[in-house]
N, C-alpha and C. Protein backbone atom coordinates (compact mmCIF):
# COMPACT_ATOMS: atom_id res chain seq x y z
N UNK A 1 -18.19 -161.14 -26.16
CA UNK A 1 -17.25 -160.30 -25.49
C UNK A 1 -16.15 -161.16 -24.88
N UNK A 2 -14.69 -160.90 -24.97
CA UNK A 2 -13.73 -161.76 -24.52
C UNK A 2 -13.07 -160.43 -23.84
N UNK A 3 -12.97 -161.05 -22.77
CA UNK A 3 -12.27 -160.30 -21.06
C UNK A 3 -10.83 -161.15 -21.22
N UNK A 4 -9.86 -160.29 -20.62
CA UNK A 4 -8.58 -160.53 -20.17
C UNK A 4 -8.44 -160.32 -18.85
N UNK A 5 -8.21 -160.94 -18.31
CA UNK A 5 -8.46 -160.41 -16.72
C UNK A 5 -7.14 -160.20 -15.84
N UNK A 6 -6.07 -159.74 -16.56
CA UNK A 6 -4.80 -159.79 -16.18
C UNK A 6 -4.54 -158.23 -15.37
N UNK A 7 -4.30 -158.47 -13.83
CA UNK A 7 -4.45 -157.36 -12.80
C UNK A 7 -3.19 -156.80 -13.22
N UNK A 8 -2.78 -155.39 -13.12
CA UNK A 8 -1.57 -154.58 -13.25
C UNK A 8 -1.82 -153.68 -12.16
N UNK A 9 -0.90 -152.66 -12.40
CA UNK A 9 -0.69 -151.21 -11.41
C UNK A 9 -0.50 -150.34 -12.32
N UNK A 10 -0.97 -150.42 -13.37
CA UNK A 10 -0.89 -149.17 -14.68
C UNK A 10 -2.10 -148.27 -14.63
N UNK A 11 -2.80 -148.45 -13.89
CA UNK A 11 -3.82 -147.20 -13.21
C UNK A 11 -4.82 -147.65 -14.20
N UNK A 12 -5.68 -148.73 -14.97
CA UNK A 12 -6.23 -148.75 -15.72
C UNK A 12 -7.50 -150.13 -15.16
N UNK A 13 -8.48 -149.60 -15.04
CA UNK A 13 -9.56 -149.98 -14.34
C UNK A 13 -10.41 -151.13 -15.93
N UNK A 14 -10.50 -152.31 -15.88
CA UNK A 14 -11.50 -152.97 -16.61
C UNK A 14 -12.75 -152.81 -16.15
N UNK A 15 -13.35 -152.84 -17.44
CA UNK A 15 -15.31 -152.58 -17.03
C UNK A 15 -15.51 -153.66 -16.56
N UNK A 16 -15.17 -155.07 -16.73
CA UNK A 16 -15.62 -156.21 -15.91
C UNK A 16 -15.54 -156.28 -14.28
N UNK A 17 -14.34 -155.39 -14.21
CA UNK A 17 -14.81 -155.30 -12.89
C UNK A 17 -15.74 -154.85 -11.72
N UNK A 18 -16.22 -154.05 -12.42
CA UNK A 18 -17.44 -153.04 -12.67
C UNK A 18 -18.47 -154.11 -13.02
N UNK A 19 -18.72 -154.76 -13.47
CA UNK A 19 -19.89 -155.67 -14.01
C UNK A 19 -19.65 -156.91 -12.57
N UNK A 20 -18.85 -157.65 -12.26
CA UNK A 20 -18.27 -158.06 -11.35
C UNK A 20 -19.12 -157.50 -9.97
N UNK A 21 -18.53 -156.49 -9.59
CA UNK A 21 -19.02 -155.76 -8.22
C UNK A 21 -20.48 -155.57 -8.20
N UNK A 22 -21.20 -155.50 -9.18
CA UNK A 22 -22.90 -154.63 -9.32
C UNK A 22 -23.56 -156.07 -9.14
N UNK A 23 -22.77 -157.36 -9.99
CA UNK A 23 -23.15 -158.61 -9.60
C UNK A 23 -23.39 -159.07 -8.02
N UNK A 24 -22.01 -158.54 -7.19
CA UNK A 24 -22.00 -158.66 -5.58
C UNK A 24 -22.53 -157.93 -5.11
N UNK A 25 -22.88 -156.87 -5.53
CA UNK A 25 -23.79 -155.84 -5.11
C UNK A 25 -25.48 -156.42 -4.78
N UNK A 26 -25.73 -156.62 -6.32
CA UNK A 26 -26.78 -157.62 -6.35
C UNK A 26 -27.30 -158.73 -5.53
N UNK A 27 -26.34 -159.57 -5.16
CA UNK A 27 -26.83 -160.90 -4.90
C UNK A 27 -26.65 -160.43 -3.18
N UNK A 28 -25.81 -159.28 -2.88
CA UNK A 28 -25.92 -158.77 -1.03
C UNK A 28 -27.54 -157.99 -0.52
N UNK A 29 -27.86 -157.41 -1.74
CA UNK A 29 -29.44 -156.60 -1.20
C UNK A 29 -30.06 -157.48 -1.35
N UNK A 30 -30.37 -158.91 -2.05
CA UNK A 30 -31.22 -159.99 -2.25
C UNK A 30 -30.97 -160.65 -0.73
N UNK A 31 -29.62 -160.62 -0.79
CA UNK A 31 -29.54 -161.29 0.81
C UNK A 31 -30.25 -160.81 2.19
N UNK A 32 -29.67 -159.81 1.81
CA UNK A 32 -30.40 -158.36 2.87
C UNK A 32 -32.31 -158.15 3.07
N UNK A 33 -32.92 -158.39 1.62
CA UNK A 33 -33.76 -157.98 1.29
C UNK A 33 -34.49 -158.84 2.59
N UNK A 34 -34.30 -160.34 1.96
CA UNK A 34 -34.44 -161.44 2.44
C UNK A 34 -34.54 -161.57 4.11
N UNK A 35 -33.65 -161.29 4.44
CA UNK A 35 -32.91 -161.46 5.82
C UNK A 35 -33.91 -159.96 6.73
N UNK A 36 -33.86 -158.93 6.32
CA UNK A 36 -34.70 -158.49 7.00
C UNK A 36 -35.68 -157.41 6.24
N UNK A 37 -35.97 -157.18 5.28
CA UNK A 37 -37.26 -156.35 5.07
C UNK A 37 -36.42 -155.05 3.79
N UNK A 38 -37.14 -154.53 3.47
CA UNK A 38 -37.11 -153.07 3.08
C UNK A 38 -35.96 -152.20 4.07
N UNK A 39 -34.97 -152.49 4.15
CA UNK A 39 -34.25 -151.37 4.59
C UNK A 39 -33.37 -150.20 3.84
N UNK A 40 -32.75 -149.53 4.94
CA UNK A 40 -31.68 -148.25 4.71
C UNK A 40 -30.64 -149.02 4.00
N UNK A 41 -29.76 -150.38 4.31
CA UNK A 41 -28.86 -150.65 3.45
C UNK A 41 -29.44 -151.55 2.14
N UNK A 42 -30.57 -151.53 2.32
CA UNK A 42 -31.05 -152.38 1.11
C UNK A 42 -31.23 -151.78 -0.13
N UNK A 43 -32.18 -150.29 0.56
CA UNK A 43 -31.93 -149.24 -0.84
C UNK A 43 -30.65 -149.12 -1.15
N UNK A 44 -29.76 -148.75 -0.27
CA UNK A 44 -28.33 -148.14 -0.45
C UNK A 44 -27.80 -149.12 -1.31
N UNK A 45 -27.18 -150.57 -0.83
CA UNK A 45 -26.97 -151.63 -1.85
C UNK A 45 -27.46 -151.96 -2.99
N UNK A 46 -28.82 -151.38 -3.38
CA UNK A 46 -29.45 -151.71 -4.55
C UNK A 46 -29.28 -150.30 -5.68
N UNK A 47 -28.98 -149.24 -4.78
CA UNK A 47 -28.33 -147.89 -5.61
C UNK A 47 -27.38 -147.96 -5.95
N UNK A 48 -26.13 -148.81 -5.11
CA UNK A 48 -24.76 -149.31 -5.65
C UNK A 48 -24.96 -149.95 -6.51
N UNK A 49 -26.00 -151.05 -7.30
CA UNK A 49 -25.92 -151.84 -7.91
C UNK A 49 -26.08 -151.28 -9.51
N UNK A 50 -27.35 -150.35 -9.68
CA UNK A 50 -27.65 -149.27 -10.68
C UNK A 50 -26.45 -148.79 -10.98
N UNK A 51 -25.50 -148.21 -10.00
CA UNK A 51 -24.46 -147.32 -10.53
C UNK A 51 -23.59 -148.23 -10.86
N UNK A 52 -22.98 -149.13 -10.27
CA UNK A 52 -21.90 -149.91 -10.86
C UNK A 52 -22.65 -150.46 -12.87
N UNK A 53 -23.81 -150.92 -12.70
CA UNK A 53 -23.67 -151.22 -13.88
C UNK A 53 -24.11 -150.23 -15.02
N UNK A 54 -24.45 -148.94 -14.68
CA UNK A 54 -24.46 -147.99 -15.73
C UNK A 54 -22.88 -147.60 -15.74
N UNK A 55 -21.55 -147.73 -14.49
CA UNK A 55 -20.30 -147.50 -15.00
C UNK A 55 -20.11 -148.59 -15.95
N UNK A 56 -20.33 -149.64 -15.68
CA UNK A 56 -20.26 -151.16 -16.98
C UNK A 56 -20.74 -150.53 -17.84
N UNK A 57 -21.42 -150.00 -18.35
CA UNK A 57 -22.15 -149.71 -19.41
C UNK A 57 -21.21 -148.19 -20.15
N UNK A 58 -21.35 -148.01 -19.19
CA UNK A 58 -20.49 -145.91 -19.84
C UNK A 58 -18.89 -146.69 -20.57
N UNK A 59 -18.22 -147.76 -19.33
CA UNK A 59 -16.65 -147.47 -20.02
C UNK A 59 -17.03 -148.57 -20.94
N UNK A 60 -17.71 -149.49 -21.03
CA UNK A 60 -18.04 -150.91 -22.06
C UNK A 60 -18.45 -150.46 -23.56
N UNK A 61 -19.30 -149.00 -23.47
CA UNK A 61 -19.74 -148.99 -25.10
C UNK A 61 -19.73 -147.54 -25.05
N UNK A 62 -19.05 -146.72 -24.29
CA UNK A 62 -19.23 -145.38 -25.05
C UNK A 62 -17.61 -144.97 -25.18
């Protein structure tokens, strides 16, 4: 897969960015997890993470 990563204002969203965010998403509930237990933002952060990369997935191959 070859990414262009050139930002505009043409209203047009790349899936990498989307793959990008679910990554930071990721590595913040690991932090979280870590740092204090099973929490409310840990699920929440780790539900952001599911959704960002099924949007990677919806605009990437369908």
């Amino acid at each position: 897969m070859k990414y262009n990563l050139k930002m505009g204002i043409d209203g047009v969203i790349e899936p990498i960015y989307f793959l990008i965010t679910s990554v930071g998403f990721a590595i913040l509930s690991f932090i979280n997890y870590k740092k204090s237990g099973k929490t409310l933002e840990t699920i929440y952060l780790s539900i952001l993470t599911v959704f960002f990369i099924v949007c990677f997935i919806i605009l990437n191959y369908y």
